[in-house]
Protein backbone atom coordinates (compact mmCIF):
# COMPACT_ATOMS: atom_id res chain seq x y z
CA UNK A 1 -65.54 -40.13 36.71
CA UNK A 2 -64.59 -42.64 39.38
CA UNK A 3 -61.64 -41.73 41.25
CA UNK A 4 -58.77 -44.14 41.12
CA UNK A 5 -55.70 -43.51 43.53
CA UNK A 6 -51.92 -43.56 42.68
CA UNK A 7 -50.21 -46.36 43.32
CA UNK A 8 -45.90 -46.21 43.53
CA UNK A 9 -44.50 -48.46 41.43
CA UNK A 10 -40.99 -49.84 41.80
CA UNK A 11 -38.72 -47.89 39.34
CA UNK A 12 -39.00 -44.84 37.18
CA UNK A 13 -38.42 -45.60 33.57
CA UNK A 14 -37.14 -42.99 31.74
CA UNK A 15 -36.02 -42.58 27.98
CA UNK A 16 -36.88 -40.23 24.84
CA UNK A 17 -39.63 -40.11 23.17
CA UNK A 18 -39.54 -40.41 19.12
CA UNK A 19 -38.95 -36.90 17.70
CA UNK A 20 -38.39 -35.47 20.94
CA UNK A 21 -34.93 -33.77 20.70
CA UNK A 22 -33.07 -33.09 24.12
CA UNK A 23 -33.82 -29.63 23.96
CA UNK A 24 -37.43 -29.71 24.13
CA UNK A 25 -37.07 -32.21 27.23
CA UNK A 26 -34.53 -29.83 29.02
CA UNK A 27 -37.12 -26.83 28.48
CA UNK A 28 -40.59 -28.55 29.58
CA UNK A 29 -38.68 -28.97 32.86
CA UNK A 30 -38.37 -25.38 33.59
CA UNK A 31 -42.11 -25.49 33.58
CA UNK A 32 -42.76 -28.42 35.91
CA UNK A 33 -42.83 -27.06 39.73
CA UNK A 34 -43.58 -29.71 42.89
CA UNK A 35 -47.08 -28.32 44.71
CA UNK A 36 -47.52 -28.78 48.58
CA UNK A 37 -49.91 -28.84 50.53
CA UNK A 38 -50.45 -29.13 54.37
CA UNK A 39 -53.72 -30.14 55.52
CA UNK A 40 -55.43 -29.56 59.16
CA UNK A 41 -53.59 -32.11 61.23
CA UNK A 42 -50.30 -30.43 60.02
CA UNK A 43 -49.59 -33.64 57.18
CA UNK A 44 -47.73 -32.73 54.31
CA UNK A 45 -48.69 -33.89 50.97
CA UNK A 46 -46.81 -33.39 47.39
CA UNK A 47 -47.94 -33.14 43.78
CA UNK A 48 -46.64 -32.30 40.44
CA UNK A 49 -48.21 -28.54 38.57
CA UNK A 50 -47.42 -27.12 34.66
CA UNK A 51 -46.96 -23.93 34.64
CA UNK A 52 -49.76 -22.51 31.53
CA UNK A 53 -49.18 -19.20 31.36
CA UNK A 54 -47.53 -16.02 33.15
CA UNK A 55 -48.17 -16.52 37.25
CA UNK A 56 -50.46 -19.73 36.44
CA UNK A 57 -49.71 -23.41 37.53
CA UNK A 58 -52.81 -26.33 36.93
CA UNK A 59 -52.44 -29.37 39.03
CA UNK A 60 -54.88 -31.31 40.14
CA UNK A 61 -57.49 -30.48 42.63
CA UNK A 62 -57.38 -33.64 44.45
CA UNK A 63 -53.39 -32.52 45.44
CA UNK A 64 -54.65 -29.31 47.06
CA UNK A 65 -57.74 -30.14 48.47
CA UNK A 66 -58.93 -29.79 52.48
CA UNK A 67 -55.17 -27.60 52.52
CA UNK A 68 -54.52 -25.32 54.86
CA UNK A 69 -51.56 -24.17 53.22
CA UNK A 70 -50.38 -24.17 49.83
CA UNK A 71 -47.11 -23.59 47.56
CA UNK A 72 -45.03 -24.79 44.94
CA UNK A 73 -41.41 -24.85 44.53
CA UNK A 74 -38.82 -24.45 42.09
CA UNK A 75 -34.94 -24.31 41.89
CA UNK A 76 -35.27 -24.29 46.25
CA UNK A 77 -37.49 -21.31 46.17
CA UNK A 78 -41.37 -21.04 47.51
CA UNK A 79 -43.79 -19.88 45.85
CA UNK A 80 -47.57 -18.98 47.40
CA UNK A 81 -50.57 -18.58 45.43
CA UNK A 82 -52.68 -15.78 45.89
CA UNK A 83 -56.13 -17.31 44.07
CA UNK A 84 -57.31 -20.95 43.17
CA UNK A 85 -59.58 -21.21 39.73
CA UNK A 86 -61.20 -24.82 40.51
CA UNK A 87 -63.48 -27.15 38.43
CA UNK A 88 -63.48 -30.24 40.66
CA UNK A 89 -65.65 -32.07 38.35
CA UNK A 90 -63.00 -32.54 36.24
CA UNK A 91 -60.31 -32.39 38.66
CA UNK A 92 -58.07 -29.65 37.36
CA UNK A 93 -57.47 -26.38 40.05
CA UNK A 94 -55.21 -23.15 38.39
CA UNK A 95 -52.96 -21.83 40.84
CA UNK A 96 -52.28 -17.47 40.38
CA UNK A 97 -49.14 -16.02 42.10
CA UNK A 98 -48.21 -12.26 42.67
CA UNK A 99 -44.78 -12.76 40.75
CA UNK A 100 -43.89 -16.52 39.54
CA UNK A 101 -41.08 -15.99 37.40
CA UNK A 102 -41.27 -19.33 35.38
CA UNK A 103 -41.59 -19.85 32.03
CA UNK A 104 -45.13 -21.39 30.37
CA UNK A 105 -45.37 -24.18 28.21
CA UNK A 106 -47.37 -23.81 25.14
CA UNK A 107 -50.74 -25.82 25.71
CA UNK A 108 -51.85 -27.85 22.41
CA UNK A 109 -55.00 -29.76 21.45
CA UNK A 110 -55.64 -33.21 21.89
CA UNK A 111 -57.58 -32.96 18.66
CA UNK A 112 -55.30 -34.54 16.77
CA UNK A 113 -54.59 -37.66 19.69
CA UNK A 114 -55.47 -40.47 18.36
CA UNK A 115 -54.80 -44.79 19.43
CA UNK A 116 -50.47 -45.12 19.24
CA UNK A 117 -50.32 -41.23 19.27
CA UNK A 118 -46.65 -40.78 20.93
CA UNK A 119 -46.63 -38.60 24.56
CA UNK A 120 -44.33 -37.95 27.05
CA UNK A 121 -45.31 -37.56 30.63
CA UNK A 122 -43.27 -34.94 33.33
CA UNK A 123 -43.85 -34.71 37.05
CA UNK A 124 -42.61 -35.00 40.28
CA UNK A 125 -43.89 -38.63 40.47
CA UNK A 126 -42.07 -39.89 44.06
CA UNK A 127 -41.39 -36.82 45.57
CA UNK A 128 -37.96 -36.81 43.47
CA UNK A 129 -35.84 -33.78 43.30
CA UNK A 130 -35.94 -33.04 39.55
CA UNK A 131 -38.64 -33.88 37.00
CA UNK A 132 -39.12 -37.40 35.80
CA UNK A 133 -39.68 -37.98 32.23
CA UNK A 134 -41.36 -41.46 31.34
CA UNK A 135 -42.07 -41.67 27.71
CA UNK A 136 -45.11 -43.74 25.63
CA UNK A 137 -47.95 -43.82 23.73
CA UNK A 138 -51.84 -42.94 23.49
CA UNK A 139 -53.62 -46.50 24.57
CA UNK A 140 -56.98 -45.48 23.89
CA UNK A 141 -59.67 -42.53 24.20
CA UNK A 142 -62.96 -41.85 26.28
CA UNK A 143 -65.50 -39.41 26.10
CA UNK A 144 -65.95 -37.54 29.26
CA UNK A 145 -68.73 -34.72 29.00
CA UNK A 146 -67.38 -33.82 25.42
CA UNK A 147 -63.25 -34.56 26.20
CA UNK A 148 -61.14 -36.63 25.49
CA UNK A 149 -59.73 -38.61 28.23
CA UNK A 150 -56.51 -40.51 27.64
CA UNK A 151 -55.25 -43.21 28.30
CA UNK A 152 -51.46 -43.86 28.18
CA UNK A 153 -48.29 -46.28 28.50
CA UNK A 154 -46.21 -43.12 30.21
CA UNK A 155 -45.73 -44.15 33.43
CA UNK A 156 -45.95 -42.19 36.76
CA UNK A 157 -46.34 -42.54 40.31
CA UNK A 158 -47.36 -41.43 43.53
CA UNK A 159 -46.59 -37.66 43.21
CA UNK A 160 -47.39 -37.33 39.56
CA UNK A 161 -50.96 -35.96 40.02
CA UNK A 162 -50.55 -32.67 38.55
CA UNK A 163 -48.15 -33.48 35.89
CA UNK A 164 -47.94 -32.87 32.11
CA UNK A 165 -48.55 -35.04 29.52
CA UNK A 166 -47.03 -33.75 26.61
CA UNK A 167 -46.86 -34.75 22.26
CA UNK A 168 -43.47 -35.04 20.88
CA UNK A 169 -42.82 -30.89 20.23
CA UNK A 170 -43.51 -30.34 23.85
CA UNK A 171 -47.24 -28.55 23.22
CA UNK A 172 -49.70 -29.78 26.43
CA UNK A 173 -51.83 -32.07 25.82
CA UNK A 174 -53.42 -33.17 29.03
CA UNK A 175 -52.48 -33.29 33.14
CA UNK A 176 -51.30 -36.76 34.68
CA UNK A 177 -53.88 -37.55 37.32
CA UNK A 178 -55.07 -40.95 38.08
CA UNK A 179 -54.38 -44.33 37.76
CA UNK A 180 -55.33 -47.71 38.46
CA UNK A 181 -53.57 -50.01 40.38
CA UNK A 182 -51.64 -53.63 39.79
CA UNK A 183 -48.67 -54.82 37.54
CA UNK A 184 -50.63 -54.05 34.69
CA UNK A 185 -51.22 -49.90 35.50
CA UNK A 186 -53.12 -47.75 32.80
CA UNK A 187 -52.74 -44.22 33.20
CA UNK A 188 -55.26 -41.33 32.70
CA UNK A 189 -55.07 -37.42 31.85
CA UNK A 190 -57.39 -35.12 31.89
CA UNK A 191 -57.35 -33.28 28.47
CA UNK A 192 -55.95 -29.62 27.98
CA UNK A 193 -59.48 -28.67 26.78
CA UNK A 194 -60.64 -28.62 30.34
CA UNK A 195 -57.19 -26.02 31.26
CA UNK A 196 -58.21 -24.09 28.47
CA UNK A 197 -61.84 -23.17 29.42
CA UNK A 198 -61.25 -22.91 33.11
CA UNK A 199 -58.45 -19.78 32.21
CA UNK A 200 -61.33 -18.70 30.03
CA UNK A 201 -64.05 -19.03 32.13
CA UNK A 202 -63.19 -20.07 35.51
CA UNK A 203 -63.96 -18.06 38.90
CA UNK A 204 -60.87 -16.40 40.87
CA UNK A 205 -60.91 -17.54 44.68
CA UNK A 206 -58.36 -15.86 46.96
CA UNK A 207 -56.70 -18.09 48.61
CA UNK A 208 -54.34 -16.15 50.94
């Protein structure tokens, strides 16, 4: 896949989805945590992670990678992972933690996304202090070693790598990671699929 970086745009646009009640937005944000990383020459660098299960968060490996150190926070506590389950090919890295605390999303299929599917996108997208909702719809589909890549109108910025992209009852359908830059942005996710057969299959790294 060729690697596109994140470009900030100039505002956040925010809204609600259609059918996605209040409710279902208020809980996906429990599940959204900020990652950080700190790489050799002491720079600090911020991402978005989802947490999937009991003591899991998937971001992106791209947000952790060449770290030295590496946690995510939530409600103004720190949290550090004790293993890393990566598949760089695909950019997605699971994050396991001693005790987490934080409620899972349920993760969907995006078997059933199709062109004008509606999505709704959550992050940290520039570094803010809660998460960011941006709202839109499937723009189109590519095949990527057997998943489905997709491409969206739910904008997200620098910071958003890592994030959730969501359908309308708040099931995960892919992770927010790269897109291209201009007035004009398209934005890409990599598809739960790839989440799903990394907790299945993936290799446990400590990473303490």
């Amino acid at each position: 896949m060729k690697k596109l970086a994140l470009l900030l745009l100039w505002f956040p646009f925010v809204s609600s989805a259609e059918g996605l009640s209040q409710e279902v937005t208020f809980n996906l944000n429990r599940s959204i945590v900020k990652v950080h990383a700190v790489n050799q020459a002491g720079n600090h660098g911020v991402g978005s992670g989802v947490v999937i299960a009991k003591d899991h968060v998937v971001t992106n490996c791209h947000v952790i990678a060449n770290a030295n150190g590496i946690h995510v926070t939530k409600y103004g506590t720190s949290y550090p992972p004790e293993e890393l389950i990566a598949d760089w090919h695909h950019d997605i890295c699971i994050l396991t933690f001693k005790y987490l605390g934080l409620d899972p999303i349920q993760l969907g299929s995006s078997d059933n996304v199709d062109y004008a599917t509606d999505v709704v996108a959550k992050s940290y997208g520039g570094n803010a202090t809660r998460p960011v909702t941006s709202v839109g719809k499937v723009r189109d589909i590519f095949n990527f070693n057997g998943k489905k890549i997709i491409q969206s109108s739910t904008w997200f910025s620098l910071g958003a790598s890592g994030g959730g992209l969501f359908d309308n009852k708040g099931h995960l359908l892919g992770i927010t990671t790269f897109k291209t830059p201009g007035h004009g942005a398209l934005y890409y996710s990599i598809p739960v699929e790839v989440v799903k057969d990394l907790m299945e299959k993936g290799q446990r790294v400590n990473v303490t």
